[in-house]
C-alpha atoms as a PDB file:
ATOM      1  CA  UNK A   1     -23.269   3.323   9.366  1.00  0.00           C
ATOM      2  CA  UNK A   2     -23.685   6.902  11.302  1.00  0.00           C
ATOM      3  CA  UNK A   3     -20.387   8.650  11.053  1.00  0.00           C
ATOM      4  CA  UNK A   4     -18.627   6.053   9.580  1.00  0.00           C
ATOM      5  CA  UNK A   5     -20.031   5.462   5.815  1.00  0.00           C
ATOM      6  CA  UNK A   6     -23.128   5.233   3.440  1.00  0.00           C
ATOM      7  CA  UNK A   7     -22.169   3.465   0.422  1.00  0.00           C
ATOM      8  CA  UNK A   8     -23.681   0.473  -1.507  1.00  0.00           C
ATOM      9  CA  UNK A   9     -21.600  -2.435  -2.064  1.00  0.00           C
ATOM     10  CA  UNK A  10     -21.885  -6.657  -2.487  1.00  0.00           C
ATOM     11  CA  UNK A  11     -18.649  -9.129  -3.150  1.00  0.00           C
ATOM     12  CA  UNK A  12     -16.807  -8.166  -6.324  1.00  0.00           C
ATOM     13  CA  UNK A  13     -16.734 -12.049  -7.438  1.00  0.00           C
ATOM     14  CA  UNK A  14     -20.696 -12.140  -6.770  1.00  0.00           C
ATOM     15  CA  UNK A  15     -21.143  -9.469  -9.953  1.00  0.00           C
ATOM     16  CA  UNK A  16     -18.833 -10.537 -12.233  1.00  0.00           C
ATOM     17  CA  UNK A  17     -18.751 -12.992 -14.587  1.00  0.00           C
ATOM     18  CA  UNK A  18     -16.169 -15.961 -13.283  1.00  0.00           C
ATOM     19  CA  UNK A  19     -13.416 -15.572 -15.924  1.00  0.00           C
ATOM     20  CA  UNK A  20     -13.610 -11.729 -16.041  1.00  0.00           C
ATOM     21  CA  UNK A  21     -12.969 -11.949 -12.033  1.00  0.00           C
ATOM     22  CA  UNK A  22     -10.651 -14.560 -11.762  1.00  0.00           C
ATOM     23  CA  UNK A  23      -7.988 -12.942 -14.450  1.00  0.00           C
ATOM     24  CA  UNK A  24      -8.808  -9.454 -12.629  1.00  0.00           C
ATOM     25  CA  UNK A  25      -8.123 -11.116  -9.081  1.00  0.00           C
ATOM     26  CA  UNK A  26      -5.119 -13.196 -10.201  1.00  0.00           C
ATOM     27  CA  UNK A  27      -3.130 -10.537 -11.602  1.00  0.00           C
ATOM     28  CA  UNK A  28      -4.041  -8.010  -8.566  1.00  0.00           C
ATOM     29  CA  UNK A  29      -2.678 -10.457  -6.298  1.00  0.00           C
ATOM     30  CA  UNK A  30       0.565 -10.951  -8.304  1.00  0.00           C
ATOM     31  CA  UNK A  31       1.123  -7.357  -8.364  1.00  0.00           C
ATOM     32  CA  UNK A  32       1.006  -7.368  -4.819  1.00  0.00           C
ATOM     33  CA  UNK A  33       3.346  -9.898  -4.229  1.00  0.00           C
ATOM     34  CA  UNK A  34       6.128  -8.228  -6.572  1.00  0.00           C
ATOM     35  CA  UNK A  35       5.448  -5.054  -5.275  1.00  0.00           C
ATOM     36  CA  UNK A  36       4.569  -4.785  -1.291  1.00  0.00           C
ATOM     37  CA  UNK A  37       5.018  -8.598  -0.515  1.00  0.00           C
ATOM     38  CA  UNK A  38       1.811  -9.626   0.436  1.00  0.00           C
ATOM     39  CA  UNK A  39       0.706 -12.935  -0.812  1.00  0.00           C
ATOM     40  CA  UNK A  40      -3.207 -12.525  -0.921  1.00  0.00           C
ATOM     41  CA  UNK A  41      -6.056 -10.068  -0.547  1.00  0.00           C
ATOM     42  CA  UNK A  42      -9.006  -9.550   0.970  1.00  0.00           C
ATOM     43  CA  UNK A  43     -12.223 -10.691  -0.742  1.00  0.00           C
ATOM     44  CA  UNK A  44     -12.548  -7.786  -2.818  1.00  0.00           C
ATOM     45  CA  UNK A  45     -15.587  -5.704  -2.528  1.00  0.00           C
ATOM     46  CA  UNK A  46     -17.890  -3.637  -5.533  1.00  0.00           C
ATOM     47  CA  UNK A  47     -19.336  -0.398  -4.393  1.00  0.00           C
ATOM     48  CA  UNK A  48     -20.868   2.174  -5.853  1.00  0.00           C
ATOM     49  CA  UNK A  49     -21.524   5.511  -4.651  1.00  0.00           C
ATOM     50  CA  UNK A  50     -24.532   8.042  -5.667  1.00  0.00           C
ATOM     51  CA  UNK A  51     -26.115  11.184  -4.014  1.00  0.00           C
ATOM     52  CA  UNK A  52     -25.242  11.528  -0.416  1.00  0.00           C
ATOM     53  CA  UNK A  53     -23.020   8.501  -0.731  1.00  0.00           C
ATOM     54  CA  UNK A  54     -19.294   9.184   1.627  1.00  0.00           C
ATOM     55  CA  UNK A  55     -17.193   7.443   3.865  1.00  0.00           C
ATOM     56  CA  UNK A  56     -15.514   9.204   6.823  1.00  0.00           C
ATOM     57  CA  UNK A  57     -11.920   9.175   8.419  1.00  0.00           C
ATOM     58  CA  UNK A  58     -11.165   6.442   9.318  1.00  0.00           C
ATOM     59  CA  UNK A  59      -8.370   3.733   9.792  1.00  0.00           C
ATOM     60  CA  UNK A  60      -7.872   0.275   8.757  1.00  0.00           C
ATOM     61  CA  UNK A  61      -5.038  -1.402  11.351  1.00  0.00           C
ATOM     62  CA  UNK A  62      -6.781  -5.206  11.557  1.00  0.00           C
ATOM     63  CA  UNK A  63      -7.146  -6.009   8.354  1.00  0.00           C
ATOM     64  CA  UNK A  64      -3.774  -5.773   6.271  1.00  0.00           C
ATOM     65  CA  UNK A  65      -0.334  -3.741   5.897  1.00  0.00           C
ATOM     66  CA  UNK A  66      -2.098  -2.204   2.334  1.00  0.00           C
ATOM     67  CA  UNK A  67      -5.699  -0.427   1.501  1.00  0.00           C
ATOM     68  CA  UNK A  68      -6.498  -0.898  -2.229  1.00  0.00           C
ATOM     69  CA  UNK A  69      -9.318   1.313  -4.340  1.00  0.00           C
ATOM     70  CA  UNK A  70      -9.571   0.209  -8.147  1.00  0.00           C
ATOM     71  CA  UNK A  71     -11.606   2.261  -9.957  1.00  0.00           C
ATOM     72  CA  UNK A  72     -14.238   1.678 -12.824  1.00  0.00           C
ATOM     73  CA  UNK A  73     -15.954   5.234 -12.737  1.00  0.00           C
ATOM     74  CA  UNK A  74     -15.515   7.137 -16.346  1.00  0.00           C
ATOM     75  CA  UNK A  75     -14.604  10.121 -14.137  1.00  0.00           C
ATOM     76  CA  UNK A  76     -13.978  12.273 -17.467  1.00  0.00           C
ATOM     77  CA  UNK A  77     -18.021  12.549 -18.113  1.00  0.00           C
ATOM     78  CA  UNK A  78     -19.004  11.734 -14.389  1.00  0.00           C
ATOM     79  CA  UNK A  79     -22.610  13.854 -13.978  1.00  0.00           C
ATOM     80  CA  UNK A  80     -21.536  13.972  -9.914  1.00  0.00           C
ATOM     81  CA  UNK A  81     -18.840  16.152  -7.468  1.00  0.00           C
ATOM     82  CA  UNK A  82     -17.119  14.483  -4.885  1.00  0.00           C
ATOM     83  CA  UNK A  83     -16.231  11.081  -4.930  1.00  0.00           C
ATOM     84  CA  UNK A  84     -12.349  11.640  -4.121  1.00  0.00           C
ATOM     85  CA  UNK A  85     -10.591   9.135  -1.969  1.00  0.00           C
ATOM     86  CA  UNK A  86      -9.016  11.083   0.824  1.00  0.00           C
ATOM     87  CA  UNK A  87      -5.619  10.315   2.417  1.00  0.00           C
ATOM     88  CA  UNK A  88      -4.438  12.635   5.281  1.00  0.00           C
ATOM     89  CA  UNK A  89      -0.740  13.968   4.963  1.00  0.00           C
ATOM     90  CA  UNK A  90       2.202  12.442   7.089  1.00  0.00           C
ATOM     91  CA  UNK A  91       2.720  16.215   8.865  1.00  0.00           C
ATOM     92  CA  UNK A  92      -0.992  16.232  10.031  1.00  0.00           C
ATOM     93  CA  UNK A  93      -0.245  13.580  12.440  1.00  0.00           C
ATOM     94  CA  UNK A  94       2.648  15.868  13.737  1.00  0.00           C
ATOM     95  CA  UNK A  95       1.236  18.887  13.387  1.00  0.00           C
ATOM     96  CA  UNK A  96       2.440  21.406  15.499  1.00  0.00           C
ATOM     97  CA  UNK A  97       5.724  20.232  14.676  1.00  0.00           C
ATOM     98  CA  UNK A  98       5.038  21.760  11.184  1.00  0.00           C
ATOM     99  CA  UNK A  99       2.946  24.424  12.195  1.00  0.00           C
ATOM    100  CA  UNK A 100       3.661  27.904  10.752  1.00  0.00           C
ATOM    101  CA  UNK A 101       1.589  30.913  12.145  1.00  0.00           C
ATOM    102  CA  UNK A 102       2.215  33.006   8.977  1.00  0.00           C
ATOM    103  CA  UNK A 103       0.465  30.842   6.728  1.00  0.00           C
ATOM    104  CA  UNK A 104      -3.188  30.195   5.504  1.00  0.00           C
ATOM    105  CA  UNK A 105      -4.194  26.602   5.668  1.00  0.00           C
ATOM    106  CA  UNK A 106      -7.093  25.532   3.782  1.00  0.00           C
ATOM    107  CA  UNK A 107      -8.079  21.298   3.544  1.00  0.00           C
ATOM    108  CA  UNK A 108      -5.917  20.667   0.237  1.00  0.00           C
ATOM    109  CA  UNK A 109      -2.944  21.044   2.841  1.00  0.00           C
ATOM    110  CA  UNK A 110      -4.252  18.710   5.432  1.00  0.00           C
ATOM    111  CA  UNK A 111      -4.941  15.779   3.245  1.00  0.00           C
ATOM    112  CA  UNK A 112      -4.136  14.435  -0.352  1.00  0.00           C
ATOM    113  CA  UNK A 113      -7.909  14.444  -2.685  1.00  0.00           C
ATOM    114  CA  UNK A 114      -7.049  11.385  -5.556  1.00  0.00           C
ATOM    115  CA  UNK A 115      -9.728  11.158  -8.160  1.00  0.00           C
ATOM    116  CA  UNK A 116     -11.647   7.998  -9.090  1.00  0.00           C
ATOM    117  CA  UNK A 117      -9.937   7.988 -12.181  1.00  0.00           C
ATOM    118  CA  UNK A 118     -11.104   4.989 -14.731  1.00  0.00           C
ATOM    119  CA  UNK A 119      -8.268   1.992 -14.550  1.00  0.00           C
ATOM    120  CA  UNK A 120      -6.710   3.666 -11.834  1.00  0.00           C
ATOM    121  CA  UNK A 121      -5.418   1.379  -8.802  1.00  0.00           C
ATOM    122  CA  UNK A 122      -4.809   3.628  -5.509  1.00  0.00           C
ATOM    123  CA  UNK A 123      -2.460   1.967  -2.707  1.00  0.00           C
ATOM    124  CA  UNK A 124      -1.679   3.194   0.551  1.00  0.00           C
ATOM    125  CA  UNK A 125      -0.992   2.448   4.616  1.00  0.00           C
ATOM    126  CA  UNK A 126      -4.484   2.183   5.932  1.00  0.00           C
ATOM    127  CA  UNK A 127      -3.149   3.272   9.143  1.00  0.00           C
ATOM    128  CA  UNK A 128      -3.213   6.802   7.449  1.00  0.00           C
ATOM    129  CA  UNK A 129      -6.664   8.017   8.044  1.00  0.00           C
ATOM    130  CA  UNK A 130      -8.369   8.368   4.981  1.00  0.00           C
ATOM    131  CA  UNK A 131     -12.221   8.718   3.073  1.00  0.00           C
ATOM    132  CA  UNK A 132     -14.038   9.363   0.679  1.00  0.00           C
ATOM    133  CA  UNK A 133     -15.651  12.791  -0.234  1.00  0.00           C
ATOM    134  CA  UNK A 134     -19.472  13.433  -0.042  1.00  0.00           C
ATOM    135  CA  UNK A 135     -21.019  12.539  -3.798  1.00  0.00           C
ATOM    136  CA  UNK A 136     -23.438  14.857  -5.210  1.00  0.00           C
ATOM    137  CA  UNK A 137     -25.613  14.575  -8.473  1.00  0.00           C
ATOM    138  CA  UNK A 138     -26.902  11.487  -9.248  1.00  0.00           C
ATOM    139  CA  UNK A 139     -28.876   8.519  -7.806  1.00  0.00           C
ATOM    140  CA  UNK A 140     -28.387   6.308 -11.030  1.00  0.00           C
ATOM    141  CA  UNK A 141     -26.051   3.492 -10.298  1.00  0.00           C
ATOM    142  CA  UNK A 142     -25.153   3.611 -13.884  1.00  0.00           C
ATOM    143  CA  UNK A 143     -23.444   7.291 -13.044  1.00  0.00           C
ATOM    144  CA  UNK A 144     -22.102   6.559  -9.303  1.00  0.00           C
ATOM    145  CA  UNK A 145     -18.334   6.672  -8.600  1.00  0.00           C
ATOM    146  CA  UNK A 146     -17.774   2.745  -8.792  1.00  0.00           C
ATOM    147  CA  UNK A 147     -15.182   0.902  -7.117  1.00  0.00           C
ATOM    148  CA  UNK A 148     -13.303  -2.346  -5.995  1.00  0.00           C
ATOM    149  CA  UNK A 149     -11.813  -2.212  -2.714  1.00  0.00           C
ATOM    150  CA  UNK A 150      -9.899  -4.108   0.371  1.00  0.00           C
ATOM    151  CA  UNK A 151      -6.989  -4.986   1.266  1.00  0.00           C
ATOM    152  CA  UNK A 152      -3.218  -6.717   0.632  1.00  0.00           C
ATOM    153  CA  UNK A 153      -2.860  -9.220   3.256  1.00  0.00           C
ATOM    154  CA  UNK A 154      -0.442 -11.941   4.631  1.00  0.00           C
ATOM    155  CA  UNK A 155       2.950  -9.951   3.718  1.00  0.00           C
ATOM    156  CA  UNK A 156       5.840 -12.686   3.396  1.00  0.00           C
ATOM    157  CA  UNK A 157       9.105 -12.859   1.035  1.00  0.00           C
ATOM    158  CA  UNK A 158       8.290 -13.502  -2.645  1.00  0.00           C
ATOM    159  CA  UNK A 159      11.371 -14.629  -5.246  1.00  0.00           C
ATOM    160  CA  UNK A 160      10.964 -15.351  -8.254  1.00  0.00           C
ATOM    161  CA  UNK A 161      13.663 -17.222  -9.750  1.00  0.00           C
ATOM    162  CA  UNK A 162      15.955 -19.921  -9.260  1.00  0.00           C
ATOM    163  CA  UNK A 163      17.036 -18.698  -5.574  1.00  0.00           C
ATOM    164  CA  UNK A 164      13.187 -20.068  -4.835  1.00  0.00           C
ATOM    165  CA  UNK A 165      14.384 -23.649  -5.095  1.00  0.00           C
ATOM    166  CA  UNK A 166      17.082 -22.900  -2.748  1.00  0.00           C
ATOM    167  CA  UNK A 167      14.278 -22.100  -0.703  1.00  0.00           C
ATOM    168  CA  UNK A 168      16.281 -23.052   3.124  1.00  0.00           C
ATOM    169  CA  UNK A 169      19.395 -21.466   1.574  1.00  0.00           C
ATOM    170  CA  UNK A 170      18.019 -18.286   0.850  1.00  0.00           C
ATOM    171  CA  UNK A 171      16.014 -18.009   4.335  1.00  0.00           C
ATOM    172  CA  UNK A 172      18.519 -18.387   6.301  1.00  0.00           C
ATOM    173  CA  UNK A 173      21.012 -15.397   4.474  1.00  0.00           C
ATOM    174  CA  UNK A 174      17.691 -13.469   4.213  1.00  0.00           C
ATOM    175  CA  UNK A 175      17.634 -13.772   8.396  1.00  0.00           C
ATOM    176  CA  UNK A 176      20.933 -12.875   8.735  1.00  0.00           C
ATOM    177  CA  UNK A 177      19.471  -9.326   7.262  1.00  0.00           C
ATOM    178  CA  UNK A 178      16.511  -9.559   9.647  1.00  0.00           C
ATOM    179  CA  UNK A 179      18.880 -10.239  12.507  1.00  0.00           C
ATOM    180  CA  UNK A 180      20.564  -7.436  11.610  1.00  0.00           C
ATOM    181  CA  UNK A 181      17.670  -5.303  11.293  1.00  0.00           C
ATOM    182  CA  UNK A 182      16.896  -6.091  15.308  1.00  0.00           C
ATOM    183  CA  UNK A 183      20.084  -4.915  16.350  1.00  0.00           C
ATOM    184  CA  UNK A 184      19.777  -1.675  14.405  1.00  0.00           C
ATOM    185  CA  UNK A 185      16.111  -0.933  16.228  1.00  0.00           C
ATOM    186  CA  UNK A 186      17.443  -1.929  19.635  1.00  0.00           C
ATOM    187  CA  UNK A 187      19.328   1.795  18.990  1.00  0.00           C
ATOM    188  CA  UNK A 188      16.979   3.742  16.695  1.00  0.00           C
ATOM    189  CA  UNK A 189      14.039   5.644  17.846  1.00  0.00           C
ATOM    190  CA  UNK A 190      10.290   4.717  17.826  1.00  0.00           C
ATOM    191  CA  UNK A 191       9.398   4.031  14.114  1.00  0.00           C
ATOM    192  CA  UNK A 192       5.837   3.700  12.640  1.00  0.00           C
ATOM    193  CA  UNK A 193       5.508   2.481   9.139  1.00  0.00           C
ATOM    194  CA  UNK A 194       5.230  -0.700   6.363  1.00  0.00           C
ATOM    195  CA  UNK A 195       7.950  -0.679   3.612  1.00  0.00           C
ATOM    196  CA  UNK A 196       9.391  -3.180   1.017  1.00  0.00           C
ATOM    197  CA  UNK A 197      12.473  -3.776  -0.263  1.00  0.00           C
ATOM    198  CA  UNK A 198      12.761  -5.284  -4.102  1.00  0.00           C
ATOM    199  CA  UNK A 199      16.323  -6.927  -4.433  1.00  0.00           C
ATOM    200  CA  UNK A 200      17.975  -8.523  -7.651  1.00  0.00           C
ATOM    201  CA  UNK A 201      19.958 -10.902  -7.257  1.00  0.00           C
ATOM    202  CA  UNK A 202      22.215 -11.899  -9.896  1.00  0.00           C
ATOM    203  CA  UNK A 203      23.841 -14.817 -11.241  1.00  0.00           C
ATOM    204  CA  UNK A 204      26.779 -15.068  -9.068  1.00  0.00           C
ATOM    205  CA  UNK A 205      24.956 -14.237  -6.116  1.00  0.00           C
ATOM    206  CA  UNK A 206      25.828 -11.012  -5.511  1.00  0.00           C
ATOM    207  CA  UNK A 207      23.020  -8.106  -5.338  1.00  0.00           C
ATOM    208  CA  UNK A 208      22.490  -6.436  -9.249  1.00  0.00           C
ATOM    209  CA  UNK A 209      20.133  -3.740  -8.228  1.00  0.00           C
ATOM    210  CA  UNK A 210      17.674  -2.535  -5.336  1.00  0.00           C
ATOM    211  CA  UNK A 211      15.377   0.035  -4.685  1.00  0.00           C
ATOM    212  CA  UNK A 212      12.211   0.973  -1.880  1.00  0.00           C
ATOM    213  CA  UNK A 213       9.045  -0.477  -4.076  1.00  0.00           C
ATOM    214  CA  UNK A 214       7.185   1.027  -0.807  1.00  0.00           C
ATOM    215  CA  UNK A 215       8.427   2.757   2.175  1.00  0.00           C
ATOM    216  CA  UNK A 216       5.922   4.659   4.397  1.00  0.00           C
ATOM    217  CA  UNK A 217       8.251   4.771   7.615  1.00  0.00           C
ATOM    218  CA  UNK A 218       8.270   7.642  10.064  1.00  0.00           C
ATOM    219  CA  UNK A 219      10.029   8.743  13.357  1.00  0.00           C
ATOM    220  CA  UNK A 220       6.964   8.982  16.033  1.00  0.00           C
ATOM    221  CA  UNK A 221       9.522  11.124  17.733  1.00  0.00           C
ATOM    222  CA  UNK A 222      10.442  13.836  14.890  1.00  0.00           C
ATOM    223  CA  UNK A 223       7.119  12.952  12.204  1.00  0.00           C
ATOM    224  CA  UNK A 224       9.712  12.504   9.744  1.00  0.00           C
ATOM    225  CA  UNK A 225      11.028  10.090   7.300  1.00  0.00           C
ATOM    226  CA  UNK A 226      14.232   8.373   9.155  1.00  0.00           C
ATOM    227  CA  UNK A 227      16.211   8.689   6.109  1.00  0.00           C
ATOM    228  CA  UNK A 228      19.856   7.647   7.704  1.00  0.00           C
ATOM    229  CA  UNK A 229      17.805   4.232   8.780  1.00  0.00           C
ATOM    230  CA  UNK A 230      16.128   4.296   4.974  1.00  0.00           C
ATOM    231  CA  UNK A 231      19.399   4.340   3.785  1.00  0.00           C
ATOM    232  CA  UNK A 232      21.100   1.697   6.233  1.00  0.00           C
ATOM    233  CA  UNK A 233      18.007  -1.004   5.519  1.00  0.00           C
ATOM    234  CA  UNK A 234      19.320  -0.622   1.709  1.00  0.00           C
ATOM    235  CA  UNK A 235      22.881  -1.591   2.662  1.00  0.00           C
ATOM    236  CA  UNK A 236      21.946  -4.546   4.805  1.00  0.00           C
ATOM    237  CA  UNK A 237      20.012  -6.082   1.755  1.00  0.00           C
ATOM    238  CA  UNK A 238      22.613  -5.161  -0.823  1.00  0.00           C
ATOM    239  CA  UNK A 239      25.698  -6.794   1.030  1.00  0.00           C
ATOM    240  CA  UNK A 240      23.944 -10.244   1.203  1.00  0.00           C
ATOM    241  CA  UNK A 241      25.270 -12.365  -0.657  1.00  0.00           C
ATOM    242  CA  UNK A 242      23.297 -15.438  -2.299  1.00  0.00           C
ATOM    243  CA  UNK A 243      24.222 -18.793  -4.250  1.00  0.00           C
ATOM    244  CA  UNK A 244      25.365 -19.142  -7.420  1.00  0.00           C
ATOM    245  CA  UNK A 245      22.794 -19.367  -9.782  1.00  0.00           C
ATOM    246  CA  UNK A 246      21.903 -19.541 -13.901  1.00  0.00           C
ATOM    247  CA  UNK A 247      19.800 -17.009 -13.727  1.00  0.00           C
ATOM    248  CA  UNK A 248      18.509 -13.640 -11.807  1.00  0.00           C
ATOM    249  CA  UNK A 249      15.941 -13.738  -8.862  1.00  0.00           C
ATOM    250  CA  UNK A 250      13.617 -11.301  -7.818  1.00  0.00           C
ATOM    251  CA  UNK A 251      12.762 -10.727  -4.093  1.00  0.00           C
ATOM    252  CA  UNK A 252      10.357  -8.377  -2.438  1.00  0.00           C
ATOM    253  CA  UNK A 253      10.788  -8.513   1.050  1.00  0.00           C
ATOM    254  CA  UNK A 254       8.107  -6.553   3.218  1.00  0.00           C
ATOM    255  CA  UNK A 255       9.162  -4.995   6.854  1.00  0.00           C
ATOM    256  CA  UNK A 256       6.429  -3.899   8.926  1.00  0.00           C
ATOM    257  CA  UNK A 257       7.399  -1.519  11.733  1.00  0.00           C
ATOM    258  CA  UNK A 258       4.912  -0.663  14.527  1.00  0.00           C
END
């Protein structure tokens, strides 16, 4: 595709042998539900990249709140250059905001460079532009910078635990958060940004522990992380309080601003 990509690539389940694929797919998409909140992906797809082989900036708003490379490339004895996923940095999209005269600015400042590494799994907001870097030095398949790619889709609450059987209980005191959360953004300024929120619930009901497992939310108006809001989502999640229960739950709750 002319300014856009030139990559091979067919359906990841297509090459693989069933079992192989299914335990590879099954525990991608639980990672994604305990970590971003997304209950599926994508069909995944198997690329491989040789001589001349790129993709462009580019962004990927339609097709889910996550991008997702894996990669199989032994980058250690790789016989190419290039092949780098590229992500562009936050302050780009603000720049003269961050804009200092003084200083030299070469491309490692404009965008993040993450190697193919073997067993590595990349994550990020596709609504960041982001590519891949030009390959260069082989045409064997064998040798390209090999990949499975696409997307986290269909983000939704996940619990695991016994709160999930309480299913209508625990909706409604998770809305009373959400309603919360509307009130707070009829105030704040124009936010851009997907995060989620892992909560532990304990045994009595009461919130153990929480933490960001994502957060990629920015002020449009400053190009900066909104961290008096970060801090406020935390609070609203940590003062529900849930029913009594034998044992701990695990939420992930996913918030998409846009």
């Amino acid at each position: 595709m002319p300014d856009q990509y030139t990559l091979m690539r067919t359906p990841a389940y297509h090459y693989f042998p069933q079992k192989a694929y299914m335990d590879f797919h099954r525990s991608l998409v639980l990672w994604g539900r305990r970590t971003l909140g997304c209950w599926d992906i994508s069909p995944p797809w198997l690329s491989y990249y040789i001589n001349g082989c790129k993709q462009d900036l580019h962004s990927d708003v339609p097709h889910g709140p996550w991008a997702y490379v894996y990669s199989l490339t032994p980058w250690k004895g790789r016989k190419f250059s290039g092949g780098e996923t590229l992500i562009l940095k936050p302050e780009v999209l603000s720049y003269w905001r961050n804009f200092a005269s003084t200083e030299h600015r070469e491309l490692s400042s404009f965008v993040d460079r993450i190697p193919a590494l073997m067993n590595r799994l990349v994550v990020f907001d596709p609504r960041y532009p982001h590519g891949v870097t030009r390959v260069e030095g082989t045409q064997d398949p064998m040798e390209a910078r090999l990949v499975i790619h696409g997307w986290f889709m269909e983000p939704k609450t996940y619990i695991e635990g016994p709160l999930k059987s309480a299913s209508r209980k625990t909706e409604k005191i998770l809305n009373q958060a959400f309603d919360q959360i509307q009130e707070l953004l009829a105030v704040e300024r124009q936010l851009q940004g997907t995060v989620s929120i892992q909560v532990m619930v304990g045994t009595t009901g009461k919130v153990k522990t929480i933490r960001y497992g994502t957060n990629t939310l920015l002020d449009l108006e400053t190009g900066t992380a909104p961290s008096a809001l970060n801090r406020r989502l935390l609070k609203i999640y940590r003062d529900l309080e849930f029913p009594v229960a034998k044992a701990n739950t695990l939420m992930t709750v996913p918030l998409i601003f846009q």
